[in-house]
C-alpha atoms as a PDB file:
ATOM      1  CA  UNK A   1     -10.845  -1.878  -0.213  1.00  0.00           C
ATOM      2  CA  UNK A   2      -8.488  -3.755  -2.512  1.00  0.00           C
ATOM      3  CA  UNK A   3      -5.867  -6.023  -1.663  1.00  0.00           C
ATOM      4  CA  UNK A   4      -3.138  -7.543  -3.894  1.00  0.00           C
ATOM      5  CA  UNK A   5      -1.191 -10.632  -4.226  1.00  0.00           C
ATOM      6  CA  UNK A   6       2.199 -10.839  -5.597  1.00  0.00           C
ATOM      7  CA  UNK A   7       3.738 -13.910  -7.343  1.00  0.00           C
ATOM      8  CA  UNK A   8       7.661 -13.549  -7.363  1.00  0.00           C
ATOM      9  CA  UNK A   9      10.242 -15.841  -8.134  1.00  0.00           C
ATOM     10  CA  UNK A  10      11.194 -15.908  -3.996  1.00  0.00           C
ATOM     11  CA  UNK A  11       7.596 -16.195  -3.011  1.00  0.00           C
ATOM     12  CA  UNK A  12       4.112 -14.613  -2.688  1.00  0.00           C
ATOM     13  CA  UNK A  13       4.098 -10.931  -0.612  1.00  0.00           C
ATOM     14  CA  UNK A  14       0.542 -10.072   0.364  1.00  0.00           C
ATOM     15  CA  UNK A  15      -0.158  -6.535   0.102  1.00  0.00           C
ATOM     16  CA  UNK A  16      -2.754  -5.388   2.451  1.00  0.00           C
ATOM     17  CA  UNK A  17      -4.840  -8.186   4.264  1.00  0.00           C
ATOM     18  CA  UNK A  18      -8.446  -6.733   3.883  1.00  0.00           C
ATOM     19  CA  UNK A  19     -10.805  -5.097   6.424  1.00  0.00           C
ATOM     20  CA  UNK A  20     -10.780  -6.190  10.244  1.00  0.00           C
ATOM     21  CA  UNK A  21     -13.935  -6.528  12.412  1.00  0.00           C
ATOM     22  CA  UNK A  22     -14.343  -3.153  14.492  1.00  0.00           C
ATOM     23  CA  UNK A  23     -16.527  -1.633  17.238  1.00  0.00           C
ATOM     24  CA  UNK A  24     -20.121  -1.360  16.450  1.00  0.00           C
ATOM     25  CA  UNK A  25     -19.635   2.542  16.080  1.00  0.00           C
ATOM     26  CA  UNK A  26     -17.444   2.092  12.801  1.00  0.00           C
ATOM     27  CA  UNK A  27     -18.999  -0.711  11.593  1.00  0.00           C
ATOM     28  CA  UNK A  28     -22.333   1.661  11.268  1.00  0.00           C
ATOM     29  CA  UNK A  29     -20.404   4.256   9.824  1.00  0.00           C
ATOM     30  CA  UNK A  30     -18.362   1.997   7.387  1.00  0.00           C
ATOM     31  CA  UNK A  31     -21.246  -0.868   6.654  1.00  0.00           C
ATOM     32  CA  UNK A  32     -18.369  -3.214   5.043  1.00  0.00           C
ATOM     33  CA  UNK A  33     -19.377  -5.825   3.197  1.00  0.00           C
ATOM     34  CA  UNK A  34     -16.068  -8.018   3.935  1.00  0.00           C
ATOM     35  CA  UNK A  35     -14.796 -10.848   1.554  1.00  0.00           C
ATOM     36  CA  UNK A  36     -12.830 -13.229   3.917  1.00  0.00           C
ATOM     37  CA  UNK A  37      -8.958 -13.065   3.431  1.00  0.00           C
ATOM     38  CA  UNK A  38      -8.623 -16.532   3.568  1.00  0.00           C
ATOM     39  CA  UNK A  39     -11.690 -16.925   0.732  1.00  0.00           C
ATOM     40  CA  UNK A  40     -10.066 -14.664  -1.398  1.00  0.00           C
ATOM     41  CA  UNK A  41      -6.879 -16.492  -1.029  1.00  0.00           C
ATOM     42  CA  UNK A  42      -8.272 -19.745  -1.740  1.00  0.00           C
ATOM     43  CA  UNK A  43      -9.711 -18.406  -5.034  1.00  0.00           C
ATOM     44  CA  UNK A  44      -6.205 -17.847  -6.176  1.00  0.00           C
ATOM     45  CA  UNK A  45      -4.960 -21.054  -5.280  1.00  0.00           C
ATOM     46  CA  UNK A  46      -3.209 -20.179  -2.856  1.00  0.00           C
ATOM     47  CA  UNK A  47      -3.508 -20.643   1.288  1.00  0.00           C
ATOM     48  CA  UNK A  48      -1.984 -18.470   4.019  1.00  0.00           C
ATOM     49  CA  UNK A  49       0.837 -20.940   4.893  1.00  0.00           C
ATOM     50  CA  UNK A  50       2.050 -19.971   1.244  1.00  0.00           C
ATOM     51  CA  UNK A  51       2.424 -16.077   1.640  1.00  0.00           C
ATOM     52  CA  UNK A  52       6.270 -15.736   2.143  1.00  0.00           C
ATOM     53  CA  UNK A  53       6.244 -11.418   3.231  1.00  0.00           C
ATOM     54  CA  UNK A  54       2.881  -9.183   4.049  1.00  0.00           C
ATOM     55  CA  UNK A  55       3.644  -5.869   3.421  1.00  0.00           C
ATOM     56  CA  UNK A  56       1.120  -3.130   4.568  1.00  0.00           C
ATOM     57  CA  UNK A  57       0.846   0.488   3.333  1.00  0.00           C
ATOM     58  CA  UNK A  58      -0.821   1.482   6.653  1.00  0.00           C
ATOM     59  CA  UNK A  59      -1.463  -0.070   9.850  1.00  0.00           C
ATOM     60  CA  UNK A  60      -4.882   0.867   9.745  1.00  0.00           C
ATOM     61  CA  UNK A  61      -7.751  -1.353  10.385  1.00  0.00           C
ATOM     62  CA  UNK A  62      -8.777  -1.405   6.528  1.00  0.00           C
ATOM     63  CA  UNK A  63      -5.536  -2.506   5.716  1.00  0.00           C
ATOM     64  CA  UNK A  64      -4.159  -4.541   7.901  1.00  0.00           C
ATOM     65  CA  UNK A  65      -7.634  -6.598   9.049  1.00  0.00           C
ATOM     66  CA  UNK A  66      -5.897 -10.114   7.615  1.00  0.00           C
ATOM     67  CA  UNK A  67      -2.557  -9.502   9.422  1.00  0.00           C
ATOM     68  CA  UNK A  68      -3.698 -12.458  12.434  1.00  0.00           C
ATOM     69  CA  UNK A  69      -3.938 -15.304   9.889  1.00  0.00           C
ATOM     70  CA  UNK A  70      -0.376 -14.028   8.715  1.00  0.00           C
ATOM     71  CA  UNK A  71       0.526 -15.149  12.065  1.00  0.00           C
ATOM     72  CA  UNK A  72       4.294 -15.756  11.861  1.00  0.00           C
ATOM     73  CA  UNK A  73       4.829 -14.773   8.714  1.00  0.00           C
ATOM     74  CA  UNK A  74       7.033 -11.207   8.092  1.00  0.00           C
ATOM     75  CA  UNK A  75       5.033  -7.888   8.333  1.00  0.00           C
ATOM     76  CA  UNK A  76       6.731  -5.346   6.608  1.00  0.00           C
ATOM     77  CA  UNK A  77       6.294  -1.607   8.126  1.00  0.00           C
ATOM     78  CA  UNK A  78       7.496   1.721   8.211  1.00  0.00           C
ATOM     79  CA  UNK A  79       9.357   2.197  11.629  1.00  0.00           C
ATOM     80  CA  UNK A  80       7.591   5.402  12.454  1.00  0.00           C
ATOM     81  CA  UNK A  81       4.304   3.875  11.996  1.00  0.00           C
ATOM     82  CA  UNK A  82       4.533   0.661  13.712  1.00  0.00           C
ATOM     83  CA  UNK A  83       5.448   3.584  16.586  1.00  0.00           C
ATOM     84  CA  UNK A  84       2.356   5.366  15.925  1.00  0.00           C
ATOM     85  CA  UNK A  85      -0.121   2.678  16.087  1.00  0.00           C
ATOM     86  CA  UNK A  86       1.560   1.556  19.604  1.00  0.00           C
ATOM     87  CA  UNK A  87       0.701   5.454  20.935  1.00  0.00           C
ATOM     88  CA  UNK A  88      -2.904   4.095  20.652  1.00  0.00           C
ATOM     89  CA  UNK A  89      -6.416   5.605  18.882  1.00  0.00           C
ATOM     90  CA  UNK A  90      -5.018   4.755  15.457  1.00  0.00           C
ATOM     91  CA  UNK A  91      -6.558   1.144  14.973  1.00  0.00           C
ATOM     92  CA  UNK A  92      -7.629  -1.666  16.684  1.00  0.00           C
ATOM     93  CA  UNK A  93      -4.802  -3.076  18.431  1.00  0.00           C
ATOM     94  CA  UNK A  94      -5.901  -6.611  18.415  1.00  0.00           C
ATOM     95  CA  UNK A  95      -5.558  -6.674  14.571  1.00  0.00           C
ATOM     96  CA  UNK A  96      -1.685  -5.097  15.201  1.00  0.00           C
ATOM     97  CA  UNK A  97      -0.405  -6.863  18.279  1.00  0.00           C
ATOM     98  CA  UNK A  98      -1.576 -10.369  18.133  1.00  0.00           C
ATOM     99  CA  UNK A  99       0.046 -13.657  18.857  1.00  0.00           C
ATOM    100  CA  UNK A 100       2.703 -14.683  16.451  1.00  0.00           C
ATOM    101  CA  UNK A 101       2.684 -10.632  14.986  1.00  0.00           C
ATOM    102  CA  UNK A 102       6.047 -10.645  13.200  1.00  0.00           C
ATOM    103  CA  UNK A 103       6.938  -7.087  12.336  1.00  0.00           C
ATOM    104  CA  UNK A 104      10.424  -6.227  10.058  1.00  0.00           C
ATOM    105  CA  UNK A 105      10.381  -2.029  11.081  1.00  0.00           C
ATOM    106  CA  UNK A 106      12.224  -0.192   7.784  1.00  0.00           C
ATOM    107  CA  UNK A 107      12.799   3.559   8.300  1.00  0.00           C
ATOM    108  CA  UNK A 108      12.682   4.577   4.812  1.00  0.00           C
ATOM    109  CA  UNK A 109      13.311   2.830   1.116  1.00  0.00           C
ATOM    110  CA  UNK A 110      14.125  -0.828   0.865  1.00  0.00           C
ATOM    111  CA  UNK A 111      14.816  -3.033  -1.883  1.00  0.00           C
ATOM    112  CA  UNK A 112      13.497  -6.636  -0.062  1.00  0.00           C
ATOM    113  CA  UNK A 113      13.588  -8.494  -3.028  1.00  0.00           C
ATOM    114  CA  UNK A 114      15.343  -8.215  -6.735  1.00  0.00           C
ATOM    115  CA  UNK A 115      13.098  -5.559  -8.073  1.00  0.00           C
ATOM    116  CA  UNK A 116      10.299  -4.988  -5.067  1.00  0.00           C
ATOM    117  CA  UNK A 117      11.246  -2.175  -3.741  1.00  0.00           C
ATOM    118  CA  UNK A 118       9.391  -0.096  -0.793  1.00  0.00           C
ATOM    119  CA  UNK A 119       9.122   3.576  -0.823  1.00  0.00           C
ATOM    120  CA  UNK A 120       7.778   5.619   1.537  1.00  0.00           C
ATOM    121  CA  UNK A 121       4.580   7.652   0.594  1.00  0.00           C
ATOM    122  CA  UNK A 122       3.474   9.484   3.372  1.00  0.00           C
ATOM    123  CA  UNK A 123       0.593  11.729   3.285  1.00  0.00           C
ATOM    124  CA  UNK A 124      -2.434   9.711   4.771  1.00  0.00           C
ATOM    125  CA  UNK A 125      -0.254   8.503   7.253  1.00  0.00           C
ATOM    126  CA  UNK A 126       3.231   9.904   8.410  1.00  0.00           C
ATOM    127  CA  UNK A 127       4.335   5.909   7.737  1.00  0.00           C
ATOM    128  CA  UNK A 128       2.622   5.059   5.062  1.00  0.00           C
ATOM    129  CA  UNK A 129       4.321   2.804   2.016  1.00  0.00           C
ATOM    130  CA  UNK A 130       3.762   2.002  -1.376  1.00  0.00           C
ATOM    131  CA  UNK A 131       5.182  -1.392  -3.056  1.00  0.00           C
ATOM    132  CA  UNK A 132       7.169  -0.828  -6.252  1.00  0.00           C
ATOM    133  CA  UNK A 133       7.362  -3.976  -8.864  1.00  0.00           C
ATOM    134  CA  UNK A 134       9.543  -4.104 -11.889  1.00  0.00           C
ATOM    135  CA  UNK A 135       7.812  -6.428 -14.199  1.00  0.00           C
ATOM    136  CA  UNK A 136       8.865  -7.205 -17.905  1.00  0.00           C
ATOM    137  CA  UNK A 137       6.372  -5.431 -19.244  1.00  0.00           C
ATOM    138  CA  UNK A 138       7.162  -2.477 -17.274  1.00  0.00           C
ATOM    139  CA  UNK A 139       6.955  -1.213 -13.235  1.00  0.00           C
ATOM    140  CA  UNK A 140       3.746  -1.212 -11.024  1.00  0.00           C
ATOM    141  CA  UNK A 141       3.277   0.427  -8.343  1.00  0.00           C
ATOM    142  CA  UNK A 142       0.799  -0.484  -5.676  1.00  0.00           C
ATOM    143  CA  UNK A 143      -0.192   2.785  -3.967  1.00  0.00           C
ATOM    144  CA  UNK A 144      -2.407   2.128  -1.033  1.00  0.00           C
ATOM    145  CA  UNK A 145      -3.506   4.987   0.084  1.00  0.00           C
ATOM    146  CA  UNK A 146      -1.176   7.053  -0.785  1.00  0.00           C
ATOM    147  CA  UNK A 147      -4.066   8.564  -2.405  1.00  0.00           C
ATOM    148  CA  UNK A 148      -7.759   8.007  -1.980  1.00  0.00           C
ATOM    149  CA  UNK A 149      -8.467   8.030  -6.105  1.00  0.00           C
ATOM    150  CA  UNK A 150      -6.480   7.638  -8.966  1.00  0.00           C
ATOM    151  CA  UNK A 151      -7.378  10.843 -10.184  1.00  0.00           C
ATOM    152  CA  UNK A 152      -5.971  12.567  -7.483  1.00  0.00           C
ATOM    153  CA  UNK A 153      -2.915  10.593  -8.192  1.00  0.00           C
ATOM    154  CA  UNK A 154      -2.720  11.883 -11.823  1.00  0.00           C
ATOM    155  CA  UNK A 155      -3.498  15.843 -10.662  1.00  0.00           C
ATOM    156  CA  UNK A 156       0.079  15.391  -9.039  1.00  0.00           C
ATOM    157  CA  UNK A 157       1.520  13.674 -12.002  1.00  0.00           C
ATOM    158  CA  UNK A 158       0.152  17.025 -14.207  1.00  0.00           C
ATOM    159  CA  UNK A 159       1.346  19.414 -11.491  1.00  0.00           C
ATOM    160  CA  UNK A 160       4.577  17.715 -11.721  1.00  0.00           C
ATOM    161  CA  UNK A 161       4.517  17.930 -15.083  1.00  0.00           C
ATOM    162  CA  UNK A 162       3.809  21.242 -15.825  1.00  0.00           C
ATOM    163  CA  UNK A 163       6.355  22.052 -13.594  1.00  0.00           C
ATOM    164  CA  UNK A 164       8.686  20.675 -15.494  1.00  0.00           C
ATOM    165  CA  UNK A 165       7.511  22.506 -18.463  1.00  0.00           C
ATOM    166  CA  UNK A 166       8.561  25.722 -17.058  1.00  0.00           C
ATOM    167  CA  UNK A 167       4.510  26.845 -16.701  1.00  0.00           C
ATOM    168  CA  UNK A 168       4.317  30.072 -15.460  1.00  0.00           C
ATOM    169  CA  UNK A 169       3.476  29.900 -11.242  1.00  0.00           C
ATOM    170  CA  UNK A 170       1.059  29.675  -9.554  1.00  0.00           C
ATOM    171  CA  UNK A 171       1.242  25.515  -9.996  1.00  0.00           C
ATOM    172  CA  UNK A 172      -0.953  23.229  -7.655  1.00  0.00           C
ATOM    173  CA  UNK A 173       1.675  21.438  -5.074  1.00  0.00           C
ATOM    174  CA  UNK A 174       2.038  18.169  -5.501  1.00  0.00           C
ATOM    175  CA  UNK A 175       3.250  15.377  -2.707  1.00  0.00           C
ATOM    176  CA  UNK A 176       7.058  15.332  -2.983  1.00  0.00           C
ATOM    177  CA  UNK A 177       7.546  11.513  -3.378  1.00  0.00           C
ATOM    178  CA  UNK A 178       6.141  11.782  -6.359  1.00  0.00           C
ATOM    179  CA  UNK A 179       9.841  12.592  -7.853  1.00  0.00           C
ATOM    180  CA  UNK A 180      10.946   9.488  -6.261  1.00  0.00           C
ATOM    181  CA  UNK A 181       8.080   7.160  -8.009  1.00  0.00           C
ATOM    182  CA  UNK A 182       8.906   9.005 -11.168  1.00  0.00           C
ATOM    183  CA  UNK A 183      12.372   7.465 -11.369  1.00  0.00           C
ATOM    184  CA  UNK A 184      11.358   4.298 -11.324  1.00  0.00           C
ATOM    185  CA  UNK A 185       8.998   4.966 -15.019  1.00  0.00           C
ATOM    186  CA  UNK A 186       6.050   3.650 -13.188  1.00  0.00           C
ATOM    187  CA  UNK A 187       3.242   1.879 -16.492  1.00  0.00           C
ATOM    188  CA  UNK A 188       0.563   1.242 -14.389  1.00  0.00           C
ATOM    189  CA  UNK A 189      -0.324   2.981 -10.322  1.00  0.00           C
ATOM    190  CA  UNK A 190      -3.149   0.682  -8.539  1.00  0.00           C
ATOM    191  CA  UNK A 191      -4.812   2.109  -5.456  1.00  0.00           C
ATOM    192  CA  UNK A 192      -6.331   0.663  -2.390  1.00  0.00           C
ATOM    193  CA  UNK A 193      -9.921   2.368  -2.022  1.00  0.00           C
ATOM    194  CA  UNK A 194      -9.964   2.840  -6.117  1.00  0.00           C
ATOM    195  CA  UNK A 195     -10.616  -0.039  -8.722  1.00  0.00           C
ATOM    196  CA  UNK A 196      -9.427   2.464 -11.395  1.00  0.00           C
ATOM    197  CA  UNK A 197      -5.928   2.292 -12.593  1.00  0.00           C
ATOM    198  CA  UNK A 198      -3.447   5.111 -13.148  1.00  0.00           C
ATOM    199  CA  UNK A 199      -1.381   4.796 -16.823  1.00  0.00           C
ATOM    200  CA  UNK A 200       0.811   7.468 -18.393  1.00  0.00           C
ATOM    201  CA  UNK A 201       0.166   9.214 -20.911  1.00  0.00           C
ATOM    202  CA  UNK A 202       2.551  10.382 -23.474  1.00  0.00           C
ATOM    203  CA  UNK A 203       3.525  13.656 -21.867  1.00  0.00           C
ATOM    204  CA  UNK A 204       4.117  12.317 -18.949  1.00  0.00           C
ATOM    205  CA  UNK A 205       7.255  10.449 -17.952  1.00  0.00           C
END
């Protein structure tokens, strides 16, 4: 489970906050081996008074596990599934509704900052979000899990493109946000539950 930190020039937006403590029934079935949000922080030089926006693809206990020492700080989240999570047996609603939980609902796309844009990516999740970051050396988009690999990720991006090749049907589907990350000319597609990273290659894009 990977979490990322973003250094912009209006502050730090902490994507994903790391795995939460859970019943004993996941925690056999999951075995984490947790590195403290606050640890991994700290190695960065940074501490959690510094993070400025959290922004979570999913409310899901894997995700948002860190959200309670954001205490205060803006949670970014998808309107429908802040209203998911609150219908109960999603997560663990201690890690969602906890003192000082500061929640900013979008329903849909948002540009928060210049260049940091949020687009929905549902699939996993019906509110699920991905964080899109134009950088000088090109965008980056962090994924979550909008899928669970990268090379599931890239089977779109071929079914896409093939598409647009005018290959004969039958084509695998592909998820239809896809189009909507393609505008933005995405270099580089990092993934929660994958340490590999997606890059184009030259026929695609």
């Amino acid at each position: 489970m990977l979490a990322y930190l973003v250094k912009h020039a209006q502050g730090l937006i902490l994507f994903d906050t790391g795995i939460g403590a859970a019943n004993p029934e996941t925690e056999a079935h999951y075995r984490p081996r947790r590195r403290a949000l606050q640890e991994a922080l700290s190695a960065a030089g940074v501490a959690p008074s510094d993070i400025s926006l959290v922004v979570n693809c999913r409310l899901h206990f894997d995700h948002c596990g860190g959200n309670p020492l954001m205490a205060g700080k803006p949670i970014l989240v998808q309107d429908v599934e802040l209203a998911t999570v609150r219908q109960g047996n999603h997560t663990f609603d201690e890690l969602v509704d906890f003192p000082g939980a500061t929640y900013q609902e979008l329903t849909g796309e948002a540009e928060v900052w210049p260049g940091v844009w949020i687009i929905p990516t549902p699939g996993h999740t019906a509110g699920h979000q991905s964080l899109v970051l134009r950088q000088g050396d090109g965008t980056v988009v962090l994924a979550g899990q909008a899928h669970d690999f990268a090379s599931h990720f890239a089977s779109d991006q071929l079914a896409r493109q093939a598409l647009l090749d005018g290959v004969d049907q039958p084509l695998p589907t592909y998820q239809p946000w896809i189009e909507r990350l393609a505008e933005f000319d995405p270099r580089r597609v990092l993934f929660a539950h994958d340490c590999s990273v997606w890059e184009p290659s030259q026929t695609v894009f």
